[in-house]
C-alpha atoms as a PDB file:
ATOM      1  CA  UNK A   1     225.105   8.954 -85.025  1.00  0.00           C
ATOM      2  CA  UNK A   2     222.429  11.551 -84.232  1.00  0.00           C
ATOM      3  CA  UNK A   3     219.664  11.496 -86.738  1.00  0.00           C
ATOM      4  CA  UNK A   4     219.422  15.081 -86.475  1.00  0.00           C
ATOM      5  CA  UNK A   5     223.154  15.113 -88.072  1.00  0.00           C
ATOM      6  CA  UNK A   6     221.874  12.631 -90.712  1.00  0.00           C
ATOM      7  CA  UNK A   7     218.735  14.144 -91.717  1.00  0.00           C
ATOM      8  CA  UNK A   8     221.681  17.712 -93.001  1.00  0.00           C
ATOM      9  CA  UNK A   9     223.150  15.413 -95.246  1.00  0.00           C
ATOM     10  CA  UNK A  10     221.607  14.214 -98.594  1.00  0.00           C
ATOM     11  CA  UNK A  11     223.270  11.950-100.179  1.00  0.00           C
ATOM     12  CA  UNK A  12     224.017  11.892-103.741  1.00  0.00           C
ATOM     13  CA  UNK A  13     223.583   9.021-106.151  1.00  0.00           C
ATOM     14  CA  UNK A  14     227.172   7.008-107.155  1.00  0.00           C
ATOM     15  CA  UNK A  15     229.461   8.715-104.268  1.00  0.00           C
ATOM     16  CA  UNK A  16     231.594   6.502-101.539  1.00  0.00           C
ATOM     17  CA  UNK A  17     232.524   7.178 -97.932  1.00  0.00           C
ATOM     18  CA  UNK A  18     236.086   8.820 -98.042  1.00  0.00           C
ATOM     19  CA  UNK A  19     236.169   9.976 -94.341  1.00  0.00           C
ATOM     20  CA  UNK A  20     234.734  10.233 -91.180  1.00  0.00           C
ATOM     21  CA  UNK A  21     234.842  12.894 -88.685  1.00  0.00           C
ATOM     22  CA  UNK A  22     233.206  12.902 -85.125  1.00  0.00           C
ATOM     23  CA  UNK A  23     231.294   9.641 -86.425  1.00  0.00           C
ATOM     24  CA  UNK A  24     230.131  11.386 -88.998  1.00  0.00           C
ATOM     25  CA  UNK A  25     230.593   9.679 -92.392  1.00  0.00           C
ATOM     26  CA  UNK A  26     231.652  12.036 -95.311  1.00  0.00           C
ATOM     27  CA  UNK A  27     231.300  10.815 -99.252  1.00  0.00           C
ATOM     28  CA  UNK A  28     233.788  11.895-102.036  1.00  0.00           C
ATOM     29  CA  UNK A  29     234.192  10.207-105.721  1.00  0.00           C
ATOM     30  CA  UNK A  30     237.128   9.753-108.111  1.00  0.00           C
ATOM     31  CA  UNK A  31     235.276  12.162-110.656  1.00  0.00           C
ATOM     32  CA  UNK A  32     235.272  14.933-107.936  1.00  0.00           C
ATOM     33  CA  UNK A  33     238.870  14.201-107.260  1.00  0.00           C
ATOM     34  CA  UNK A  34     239.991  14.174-110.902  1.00  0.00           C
ATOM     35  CA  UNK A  35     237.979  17.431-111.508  1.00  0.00           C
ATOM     36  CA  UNK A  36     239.452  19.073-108.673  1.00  0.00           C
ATOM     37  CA  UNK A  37     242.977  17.664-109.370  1.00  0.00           C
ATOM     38  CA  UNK A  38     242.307  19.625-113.191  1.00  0.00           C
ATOM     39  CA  UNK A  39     240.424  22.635-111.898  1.00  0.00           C
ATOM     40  CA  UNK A  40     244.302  23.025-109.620  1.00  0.00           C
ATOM     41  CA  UNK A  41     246.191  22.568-112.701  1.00  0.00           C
ATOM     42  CA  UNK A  42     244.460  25.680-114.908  1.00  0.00           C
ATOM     43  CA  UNK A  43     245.321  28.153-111.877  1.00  0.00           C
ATOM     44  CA  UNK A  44     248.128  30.499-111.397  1.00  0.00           C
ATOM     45  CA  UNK A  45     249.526  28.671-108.186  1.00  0.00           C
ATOM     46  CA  UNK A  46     248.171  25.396-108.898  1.00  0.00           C
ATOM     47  CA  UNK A  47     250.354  24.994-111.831  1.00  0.00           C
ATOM     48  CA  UNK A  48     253.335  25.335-109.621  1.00  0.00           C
ATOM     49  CA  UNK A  49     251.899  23.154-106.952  1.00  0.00           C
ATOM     50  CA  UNK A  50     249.931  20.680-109.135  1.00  0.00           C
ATOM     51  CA  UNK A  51     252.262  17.245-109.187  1.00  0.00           C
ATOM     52  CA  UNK A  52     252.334  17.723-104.784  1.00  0.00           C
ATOM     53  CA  UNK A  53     248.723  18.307-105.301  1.00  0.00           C
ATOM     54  CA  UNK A  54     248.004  15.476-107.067  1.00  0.00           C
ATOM     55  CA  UNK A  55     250.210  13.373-104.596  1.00  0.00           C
ATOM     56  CA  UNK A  56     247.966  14.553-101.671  1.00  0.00           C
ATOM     57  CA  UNK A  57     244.915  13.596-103.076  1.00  0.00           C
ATOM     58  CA  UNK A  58     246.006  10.120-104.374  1.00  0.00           C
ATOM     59  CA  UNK A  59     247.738   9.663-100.565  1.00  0.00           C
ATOM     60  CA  UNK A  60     244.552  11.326 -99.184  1.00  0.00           C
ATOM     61  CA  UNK A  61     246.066  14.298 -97.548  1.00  0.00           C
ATOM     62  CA  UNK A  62     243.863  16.375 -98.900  1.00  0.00           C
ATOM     63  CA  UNK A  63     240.256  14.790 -99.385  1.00  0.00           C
ATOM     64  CA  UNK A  64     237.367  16.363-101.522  1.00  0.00           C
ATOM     65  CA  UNK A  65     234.097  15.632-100.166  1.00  0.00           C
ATOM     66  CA  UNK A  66     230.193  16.515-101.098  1.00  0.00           C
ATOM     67  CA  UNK A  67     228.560  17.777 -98.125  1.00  0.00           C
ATOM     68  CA  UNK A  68     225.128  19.816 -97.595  1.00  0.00           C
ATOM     69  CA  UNK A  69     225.298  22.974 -96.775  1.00  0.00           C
ATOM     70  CA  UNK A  70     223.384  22.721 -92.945  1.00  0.00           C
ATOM     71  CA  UNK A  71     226.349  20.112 -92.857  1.00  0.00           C
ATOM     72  CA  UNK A  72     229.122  22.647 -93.954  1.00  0.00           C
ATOM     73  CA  UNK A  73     227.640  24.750 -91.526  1.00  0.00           C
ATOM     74  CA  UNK A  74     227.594  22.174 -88.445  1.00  0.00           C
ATOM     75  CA  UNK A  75     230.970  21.714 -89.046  1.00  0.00           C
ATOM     76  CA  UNK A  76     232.085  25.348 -89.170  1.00  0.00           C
ATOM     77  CA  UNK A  77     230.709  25.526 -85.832  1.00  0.00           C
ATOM     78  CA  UNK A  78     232.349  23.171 -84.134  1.00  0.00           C
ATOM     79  CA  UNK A  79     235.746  23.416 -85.663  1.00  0.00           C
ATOM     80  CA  UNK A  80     235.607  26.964 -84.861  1.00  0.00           C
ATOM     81  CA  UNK A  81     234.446  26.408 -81.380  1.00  0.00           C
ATOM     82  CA  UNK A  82     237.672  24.067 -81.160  1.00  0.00           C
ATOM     83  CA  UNK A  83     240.742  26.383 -80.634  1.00  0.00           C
ATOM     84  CA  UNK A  84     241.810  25.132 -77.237  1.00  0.00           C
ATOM     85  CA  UNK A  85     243.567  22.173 -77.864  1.00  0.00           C
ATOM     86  CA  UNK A  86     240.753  20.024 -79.752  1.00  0.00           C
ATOM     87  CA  UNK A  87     241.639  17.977 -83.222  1.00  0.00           C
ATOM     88  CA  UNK A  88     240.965  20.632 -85.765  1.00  0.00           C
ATOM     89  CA  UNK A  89     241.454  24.558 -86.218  1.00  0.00           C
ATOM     90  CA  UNK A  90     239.760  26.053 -88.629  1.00  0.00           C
ATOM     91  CA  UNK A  91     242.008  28.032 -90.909  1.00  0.00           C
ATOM     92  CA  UNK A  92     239.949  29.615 -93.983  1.00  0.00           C
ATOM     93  CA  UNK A  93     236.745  29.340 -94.432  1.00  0.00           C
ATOM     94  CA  UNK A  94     234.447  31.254 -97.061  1.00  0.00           C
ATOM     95  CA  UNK A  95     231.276  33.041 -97.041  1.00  0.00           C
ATOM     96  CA  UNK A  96     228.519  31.405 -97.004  1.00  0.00           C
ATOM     97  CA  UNK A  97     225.208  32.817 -98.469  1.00  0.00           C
ATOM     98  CA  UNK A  98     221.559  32.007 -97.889  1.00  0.00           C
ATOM     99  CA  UNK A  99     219.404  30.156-100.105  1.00  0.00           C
ATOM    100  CA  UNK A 100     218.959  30.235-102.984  1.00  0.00           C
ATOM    101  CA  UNK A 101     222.717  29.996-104.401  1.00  0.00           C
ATOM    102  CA  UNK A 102     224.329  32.833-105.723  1.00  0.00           C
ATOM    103  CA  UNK A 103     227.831  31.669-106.379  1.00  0.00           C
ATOM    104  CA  UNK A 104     229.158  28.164-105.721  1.00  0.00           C
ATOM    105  CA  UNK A 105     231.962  29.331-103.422  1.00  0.00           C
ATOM    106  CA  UNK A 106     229.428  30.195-100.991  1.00  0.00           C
ATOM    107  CA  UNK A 107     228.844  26.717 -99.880  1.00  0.00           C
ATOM    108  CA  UNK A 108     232.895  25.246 -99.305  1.00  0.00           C
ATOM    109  CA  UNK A 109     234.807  24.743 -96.280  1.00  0.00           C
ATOM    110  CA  UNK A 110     237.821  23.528 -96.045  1.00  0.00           C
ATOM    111  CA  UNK A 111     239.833  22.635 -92.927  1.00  0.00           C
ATOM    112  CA  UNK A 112     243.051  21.180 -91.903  1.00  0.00           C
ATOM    113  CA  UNK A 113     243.089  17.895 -88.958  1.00  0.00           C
ATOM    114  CA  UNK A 114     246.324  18.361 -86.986  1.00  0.00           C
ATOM    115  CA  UNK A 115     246.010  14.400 -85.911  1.00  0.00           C
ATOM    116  CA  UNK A 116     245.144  12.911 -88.699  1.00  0.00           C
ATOM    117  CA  UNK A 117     247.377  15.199 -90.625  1.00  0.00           C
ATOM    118  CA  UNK A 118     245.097  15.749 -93.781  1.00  0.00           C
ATOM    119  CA  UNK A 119     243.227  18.323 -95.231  1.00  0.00           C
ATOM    120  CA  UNK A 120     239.194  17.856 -95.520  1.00  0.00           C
ATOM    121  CA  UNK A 121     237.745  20.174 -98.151  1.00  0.00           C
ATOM    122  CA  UNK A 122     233.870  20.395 -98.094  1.00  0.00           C
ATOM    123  CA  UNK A 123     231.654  21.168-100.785  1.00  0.00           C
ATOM    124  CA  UNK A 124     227.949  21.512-100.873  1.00  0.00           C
ATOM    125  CA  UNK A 125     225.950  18.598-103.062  1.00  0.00           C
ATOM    126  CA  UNK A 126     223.608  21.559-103.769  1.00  0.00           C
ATOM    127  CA  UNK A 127     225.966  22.066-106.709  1.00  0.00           C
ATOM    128  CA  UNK A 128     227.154  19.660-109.135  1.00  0.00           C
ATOM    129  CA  UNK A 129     230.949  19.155-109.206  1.00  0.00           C
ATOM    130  CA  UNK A 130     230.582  20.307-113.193  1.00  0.00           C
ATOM    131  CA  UNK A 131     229.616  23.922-111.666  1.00  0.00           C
ATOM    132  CA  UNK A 132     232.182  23.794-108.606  1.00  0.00           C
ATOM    133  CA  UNK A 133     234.764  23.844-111.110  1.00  0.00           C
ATOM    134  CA  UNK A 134     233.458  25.353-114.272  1.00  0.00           C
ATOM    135  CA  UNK A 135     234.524  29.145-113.074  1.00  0.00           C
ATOM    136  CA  UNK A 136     237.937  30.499-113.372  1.00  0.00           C
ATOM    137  CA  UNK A 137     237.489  32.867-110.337  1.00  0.00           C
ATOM    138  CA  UNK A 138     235.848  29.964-108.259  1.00  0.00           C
ATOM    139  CA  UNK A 139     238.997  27.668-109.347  1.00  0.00           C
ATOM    140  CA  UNK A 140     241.762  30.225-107.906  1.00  0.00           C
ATOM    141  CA  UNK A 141     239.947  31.334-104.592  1.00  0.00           C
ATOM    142  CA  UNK A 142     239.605  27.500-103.853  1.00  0.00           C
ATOM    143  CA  UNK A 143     243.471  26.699-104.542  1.00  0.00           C
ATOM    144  CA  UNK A 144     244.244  30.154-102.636  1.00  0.00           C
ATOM    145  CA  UNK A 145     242.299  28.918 -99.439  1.00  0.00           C
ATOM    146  CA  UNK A 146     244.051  25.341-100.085  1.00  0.00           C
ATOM    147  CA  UNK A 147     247.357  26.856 -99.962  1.00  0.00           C
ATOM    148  CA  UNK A 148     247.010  28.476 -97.095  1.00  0.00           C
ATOM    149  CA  UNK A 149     246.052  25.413 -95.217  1.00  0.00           C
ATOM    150  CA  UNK A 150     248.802  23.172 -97.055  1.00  0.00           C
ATOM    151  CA  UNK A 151     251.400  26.304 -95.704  1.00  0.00           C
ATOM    152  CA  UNK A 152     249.604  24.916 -91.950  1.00  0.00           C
ATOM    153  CA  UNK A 153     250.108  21.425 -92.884  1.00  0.00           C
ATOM    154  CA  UNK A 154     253.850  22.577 -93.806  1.00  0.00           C
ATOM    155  CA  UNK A 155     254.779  23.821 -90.446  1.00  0.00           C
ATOM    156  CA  UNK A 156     252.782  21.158 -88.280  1.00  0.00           C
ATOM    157  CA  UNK A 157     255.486  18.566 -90.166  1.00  0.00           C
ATOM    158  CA  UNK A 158     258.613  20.418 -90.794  1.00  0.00           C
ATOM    159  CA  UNK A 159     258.219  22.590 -87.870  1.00  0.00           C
ATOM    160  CA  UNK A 160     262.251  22.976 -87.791  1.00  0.00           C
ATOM    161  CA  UNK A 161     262.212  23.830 -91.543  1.00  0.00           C
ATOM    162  CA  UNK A 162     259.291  26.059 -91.490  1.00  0.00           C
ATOM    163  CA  UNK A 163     260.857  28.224 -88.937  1.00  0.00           C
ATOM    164  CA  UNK A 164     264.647  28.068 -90.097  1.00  0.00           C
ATOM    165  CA  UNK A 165     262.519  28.814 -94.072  1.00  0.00           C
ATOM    166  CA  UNK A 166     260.757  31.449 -92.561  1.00  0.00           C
ATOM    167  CA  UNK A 167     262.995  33.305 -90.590  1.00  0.00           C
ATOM    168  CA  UNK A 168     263.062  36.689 -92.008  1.00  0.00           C
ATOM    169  CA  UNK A 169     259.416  36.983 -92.460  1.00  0.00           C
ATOM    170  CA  UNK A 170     258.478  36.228 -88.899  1.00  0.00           C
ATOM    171  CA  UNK A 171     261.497  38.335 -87.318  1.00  0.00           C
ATOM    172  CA  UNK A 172     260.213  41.215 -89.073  1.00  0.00           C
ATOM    173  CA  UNK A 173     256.544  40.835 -88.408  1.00  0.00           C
ATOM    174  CA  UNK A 174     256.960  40.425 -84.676  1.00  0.00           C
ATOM    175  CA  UNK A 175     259.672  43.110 -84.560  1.00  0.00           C
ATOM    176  CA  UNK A 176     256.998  45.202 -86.374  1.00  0.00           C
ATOM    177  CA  UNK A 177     254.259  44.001 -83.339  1.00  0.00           C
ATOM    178  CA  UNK A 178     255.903  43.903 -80.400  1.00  0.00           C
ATOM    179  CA  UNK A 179     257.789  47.303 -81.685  1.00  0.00           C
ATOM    180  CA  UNK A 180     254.294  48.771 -81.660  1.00  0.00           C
ATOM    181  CA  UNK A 181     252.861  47.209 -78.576  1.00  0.00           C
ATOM    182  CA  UNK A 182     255.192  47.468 -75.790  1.00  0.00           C
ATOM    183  CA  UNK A 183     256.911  50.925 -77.663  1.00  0.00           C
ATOM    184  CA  UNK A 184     260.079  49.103 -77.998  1.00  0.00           C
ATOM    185  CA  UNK A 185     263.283  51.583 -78.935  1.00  0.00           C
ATOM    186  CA  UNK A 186     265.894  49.792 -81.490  1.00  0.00           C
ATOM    187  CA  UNK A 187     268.711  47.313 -80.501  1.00  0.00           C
ATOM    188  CA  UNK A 188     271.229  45.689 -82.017  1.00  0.00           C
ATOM    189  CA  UNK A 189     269.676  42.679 -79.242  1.00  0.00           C
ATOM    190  CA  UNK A 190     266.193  43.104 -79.911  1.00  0.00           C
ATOM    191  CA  UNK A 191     266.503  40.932 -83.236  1.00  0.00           C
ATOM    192  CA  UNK A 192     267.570  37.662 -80.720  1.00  0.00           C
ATOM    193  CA  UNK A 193     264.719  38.321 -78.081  1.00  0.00           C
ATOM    194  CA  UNK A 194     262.053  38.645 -80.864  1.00  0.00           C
ATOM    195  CA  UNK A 195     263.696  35.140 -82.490  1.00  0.00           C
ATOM    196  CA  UNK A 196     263.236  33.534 -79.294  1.00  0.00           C
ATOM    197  CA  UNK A 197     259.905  34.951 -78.246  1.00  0.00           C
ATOM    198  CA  UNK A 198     258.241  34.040 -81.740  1.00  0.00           C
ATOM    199  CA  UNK A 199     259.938  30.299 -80.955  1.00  0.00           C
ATOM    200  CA  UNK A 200     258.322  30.153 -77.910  1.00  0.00           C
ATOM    201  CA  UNK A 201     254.950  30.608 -79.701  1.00  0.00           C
ATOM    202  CA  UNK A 202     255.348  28.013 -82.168  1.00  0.00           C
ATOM    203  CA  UNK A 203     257.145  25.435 -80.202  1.00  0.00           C
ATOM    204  CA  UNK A 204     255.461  25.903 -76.823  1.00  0.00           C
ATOM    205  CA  UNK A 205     252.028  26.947 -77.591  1.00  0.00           C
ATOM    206  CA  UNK A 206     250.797  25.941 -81.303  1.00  0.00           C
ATOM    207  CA  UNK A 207     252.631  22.864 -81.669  1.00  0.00           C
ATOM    208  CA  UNK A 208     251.969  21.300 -78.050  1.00  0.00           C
ATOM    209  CA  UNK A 209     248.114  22.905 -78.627  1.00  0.00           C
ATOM    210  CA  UNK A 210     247.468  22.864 -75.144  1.00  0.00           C
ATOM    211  CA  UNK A 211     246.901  25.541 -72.570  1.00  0.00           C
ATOM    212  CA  UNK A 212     248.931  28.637 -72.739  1.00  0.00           C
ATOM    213  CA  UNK A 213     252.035  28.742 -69.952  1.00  0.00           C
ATOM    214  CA  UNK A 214     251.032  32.136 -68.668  1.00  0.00           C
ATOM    215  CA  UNK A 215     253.752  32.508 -66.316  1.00  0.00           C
ATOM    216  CA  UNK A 216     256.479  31.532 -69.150  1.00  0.00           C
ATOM    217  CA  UNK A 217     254.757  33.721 -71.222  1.00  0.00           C
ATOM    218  CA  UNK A 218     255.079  36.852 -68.672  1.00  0.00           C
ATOM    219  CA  UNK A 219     258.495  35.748 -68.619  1.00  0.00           C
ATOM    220  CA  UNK A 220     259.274  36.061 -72.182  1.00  0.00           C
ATOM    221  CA  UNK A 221     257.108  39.287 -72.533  1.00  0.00           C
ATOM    222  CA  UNK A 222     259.669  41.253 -69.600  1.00  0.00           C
ATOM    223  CA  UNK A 223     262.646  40.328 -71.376  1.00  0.00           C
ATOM    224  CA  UNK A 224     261.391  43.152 -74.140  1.00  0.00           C
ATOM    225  CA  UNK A 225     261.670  45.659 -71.083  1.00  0.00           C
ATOM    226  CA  UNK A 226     264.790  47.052 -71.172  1.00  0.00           C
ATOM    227  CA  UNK A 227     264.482  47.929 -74.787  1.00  0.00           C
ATOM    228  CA  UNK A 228     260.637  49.758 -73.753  1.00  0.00           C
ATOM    229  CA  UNK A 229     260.010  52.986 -73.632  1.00  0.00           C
ATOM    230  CA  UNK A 230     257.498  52.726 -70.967  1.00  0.00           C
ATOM    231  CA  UNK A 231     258.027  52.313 -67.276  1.00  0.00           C
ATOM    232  CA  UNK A 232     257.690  49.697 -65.635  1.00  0.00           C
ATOM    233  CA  UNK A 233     254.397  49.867 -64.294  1.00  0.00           C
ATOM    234  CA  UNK A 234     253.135  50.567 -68.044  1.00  0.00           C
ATOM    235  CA  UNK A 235     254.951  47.840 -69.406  1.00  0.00           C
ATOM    236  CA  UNK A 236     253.216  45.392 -66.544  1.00  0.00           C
ATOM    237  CA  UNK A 237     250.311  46.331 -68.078  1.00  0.00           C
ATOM    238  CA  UNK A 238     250.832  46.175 -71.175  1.00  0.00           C
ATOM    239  CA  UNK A 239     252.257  42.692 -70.900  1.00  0.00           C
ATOM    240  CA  UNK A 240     249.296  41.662 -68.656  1.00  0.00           C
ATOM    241  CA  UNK A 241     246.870  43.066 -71.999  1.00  0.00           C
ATOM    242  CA  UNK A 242     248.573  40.278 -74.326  1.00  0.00           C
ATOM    243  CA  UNK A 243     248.166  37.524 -72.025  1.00  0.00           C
ATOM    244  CA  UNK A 244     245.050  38.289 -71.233  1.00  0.00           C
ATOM    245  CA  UNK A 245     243.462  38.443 -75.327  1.00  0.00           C
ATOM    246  CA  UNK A 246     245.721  35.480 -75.796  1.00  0.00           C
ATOM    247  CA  UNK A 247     243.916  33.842 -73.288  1.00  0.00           C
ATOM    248  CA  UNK A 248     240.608  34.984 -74.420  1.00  0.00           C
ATOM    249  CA  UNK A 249     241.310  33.889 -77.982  1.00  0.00           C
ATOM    250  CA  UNK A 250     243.070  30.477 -77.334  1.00  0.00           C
ATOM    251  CA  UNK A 251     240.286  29.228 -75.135  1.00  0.00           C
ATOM    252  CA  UNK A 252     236.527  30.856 -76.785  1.00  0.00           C
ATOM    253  CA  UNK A 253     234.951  30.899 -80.268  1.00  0.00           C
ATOM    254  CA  UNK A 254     235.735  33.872 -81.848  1.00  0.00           C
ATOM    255  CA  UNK A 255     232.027  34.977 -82.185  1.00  0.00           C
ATOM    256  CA  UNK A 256     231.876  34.876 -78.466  1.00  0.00           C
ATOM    257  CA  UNK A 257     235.234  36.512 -77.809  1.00  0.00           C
ATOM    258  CA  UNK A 258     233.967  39.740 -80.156  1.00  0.00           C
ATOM    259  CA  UNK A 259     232.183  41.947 -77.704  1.00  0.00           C
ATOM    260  CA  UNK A 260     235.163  41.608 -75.354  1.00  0.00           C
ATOM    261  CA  UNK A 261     237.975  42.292 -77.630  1.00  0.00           C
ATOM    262  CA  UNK A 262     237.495  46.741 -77.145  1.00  0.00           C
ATOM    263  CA  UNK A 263     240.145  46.920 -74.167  1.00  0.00           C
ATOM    264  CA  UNK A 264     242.582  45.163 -76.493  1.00  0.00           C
ATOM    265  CA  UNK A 265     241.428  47.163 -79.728  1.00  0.00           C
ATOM    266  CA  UNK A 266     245.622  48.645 -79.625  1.00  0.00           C
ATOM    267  CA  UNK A 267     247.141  45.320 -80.011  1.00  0.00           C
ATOM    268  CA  UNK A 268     244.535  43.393 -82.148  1.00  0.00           C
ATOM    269  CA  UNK A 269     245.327  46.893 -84.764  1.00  0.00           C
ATOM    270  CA  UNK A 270     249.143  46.084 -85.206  1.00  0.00           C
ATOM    271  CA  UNK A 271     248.569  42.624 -85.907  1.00  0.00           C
ATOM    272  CA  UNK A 272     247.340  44.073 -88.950  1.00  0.00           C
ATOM    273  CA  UNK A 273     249.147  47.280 -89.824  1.00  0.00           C
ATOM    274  CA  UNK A 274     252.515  44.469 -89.049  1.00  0.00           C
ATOM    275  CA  UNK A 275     251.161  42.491 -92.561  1.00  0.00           C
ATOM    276  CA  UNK A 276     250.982  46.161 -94.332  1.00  0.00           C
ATOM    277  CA  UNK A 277     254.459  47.111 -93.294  1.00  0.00           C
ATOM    278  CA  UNK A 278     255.889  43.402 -94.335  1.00  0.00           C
ATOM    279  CA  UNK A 279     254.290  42.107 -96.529  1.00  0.00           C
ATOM    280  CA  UNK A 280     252.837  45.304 -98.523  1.00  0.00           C
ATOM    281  CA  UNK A 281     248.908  44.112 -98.047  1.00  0.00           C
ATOM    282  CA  UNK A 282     246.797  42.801 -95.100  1.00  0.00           C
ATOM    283  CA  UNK A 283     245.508  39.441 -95.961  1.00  0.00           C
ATOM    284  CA  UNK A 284     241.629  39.062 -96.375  1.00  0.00           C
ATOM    285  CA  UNK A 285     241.327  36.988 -93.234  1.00  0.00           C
ATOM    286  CA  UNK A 286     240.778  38.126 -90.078  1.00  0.00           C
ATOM    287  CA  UNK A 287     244.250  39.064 -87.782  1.00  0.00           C
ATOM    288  CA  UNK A 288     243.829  37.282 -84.130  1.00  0.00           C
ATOM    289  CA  UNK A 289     245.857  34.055 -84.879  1.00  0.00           C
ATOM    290  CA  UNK A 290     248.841  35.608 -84.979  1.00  0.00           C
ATOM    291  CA  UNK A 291     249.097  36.416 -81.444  1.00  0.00           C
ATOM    292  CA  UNK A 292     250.155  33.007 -80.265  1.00  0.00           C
ATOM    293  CA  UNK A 293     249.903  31.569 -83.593  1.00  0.00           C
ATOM    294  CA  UNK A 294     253.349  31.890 -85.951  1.00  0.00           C
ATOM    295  CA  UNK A 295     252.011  29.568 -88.413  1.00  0.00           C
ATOM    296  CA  UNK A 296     249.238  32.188 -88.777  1.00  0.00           C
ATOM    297  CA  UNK A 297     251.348  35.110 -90.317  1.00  0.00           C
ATOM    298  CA  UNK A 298     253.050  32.649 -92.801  1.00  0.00           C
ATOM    299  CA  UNK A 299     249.953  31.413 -94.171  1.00  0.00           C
ATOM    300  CA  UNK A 300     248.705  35.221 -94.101  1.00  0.00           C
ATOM    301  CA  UNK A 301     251.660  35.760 -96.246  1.00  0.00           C
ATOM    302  CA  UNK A 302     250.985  32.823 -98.514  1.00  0.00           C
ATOM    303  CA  UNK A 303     247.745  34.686 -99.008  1.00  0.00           C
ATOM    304  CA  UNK A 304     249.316  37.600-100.289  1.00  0.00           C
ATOM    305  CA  UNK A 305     252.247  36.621-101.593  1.00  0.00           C
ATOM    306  CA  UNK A 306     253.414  33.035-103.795  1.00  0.00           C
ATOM    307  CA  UNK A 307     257.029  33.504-104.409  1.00  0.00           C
ATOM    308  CA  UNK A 308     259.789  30.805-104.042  1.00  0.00           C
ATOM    309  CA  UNK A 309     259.503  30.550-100.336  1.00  0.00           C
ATOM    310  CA  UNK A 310     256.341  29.530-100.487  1.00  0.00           C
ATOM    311  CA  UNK A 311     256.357  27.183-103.453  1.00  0.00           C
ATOM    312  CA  UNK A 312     259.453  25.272-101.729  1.00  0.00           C
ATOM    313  CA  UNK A 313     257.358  24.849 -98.931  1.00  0.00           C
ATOM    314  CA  UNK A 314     254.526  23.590-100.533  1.00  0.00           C
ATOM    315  CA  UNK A 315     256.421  21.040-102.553  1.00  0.00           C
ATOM    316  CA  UNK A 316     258.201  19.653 -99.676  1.00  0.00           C
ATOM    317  CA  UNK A 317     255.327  18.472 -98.087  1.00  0.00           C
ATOM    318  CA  UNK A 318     255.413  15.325 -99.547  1.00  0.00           C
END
């Protein structure tokens, strides 16, 4: 391993290794575990969630680990640097502060491993594990990011149940975008084309996670035509536009992708004016997922919403 990775990590006294990633070894204990496992327990959702919880960390789906923060920080790099088809995606990850400490959230990262099918949640040994847990607010935004990555977790497993459980949410949300984008007029057949084109997404492009089939996607996109109200050389266009920040998305780090996302400024905006019209509040995480991504708007929703979809989700995941 390089030494340069080993000289970010500090490790504390009486902790294990509980998991490697990219050859680099990560350390947990059974006290952080427990405390996590109680800190779940004494929040809103985690009460509802607590005994699958529990499960996951004893079966080591989801794996607490102490990490430094220059760690925390390589690993938010790369895992956000990986959205073309590499092992992780990184799917919430907090603000991080600089030195010296101002609030213990400011040093977590958690992340979900679509191969080895677990979720790795990071958190800085520049804390002890009594303070990680010791606020109320610190507890829920931690089990709030964790659902939202168990909701990933979810539909990388059940993939037929997540979409068949899901239905209504993501009809409506891409009626609501591609509605907007391509000025689509209402049919009594739009309902089936947006079914299949949000199928498509999932089935062809997140769960394969491996370069976008452009021409299948132009494909898709023209069957909204005859419901458009623009002609066709507007709806070319238009259709060209989507492929094109799908493409840019899918294959760069965000940071990188920024200074090129003005042209597409009219379809990034109804990715997030779609969450207030369906679900009644944008999420606090960014909107750029959800292009390509239908996993995306249900865990958006699972940010703003925890009702009995969502909790039968979650407790079917293991």
């Amino acid at each position: 391993m390089d030494d340069n990775i080993l000289e970010l990590f500090a490790l504390p006294i009486g902790l294990h290794q509980v998991r490697v990633i990219n050859n680099i070894p990560l350390y947990g204990s059974q006290t952080l575990n427990d405390k996590f496992i109680q800190a779940a327990s004494e929040t809103r959702r985690g009460k509802y969630i607590f005994s699958t919880i529990k499960k996951m960390v004893d079966q080591k789906k989801i794996i607490p680990c102490f990490a430094d923060q220059g760690l925390i920080s390589h690993f938010r790099r790369r895992i956000s640097k990986d959205t073309s088809g590499g092992l992780m995606r990184i799917l919430r990850s907090l603000v991080f502060a600089t030195k010296p400490i101002q609030h213990p959230l400011d040093y977590v990262l958690a992340f979900y491993d679509f191969q080895d099918d677990n979720i790795t949640l990071l958190i800085s040994n520049h804390i002890s594990d009594n303070k990680v847990f010791e606020s109320s607010v610190a507890n829920t935004a931690i089990i709030n990011s964790l659902t939202h990555e168990m909701m990933h977790m979810f539909s990388h497993i059940q993939p037929n149940k997540f979409i068949n459980l899901f239905k209504d949410e993501l009809n409506s949300y891409y009626t609501y975008v591609l509605t907007k984008i391509f000025k689509l007029k209402d049919d009594k057949n739009l309902k089936k084309e947006v079914e299949q084109f949000y199928k498509f997404l999932f089935f062809k492009i997140e769960m394969i996670n491996t370069n976008v089939p452009m021409s299948e996607m132009l494909t898709r996109l023209k069957r909204f035509q005859k419901f458009s109200k623009l002609n066709e050389e507007e709806f070319t266009s238009v259709s060209v536009d989507y492929m094109k920040l799908t493409r840019l998305l899918y294959t760069n780090d965000l940071a990188d992708a920024i200074p090129l996302l003005t042209p597409y400024k009219y379809i990034i905006t109804q990715l997030y004016s779609a969450y207030k019209e369906t679900f009644g509040r944008v999420p606090s995480k960014g909107c750029t997922q959800e292009l390509y991504f239908p996993s995306e708007v249900i865990c958006g929703y699972s940010d703003v919403r925890f009702d009995g979809k969502i909790k039968r989700a979650l407790t079917s995941i293991i």
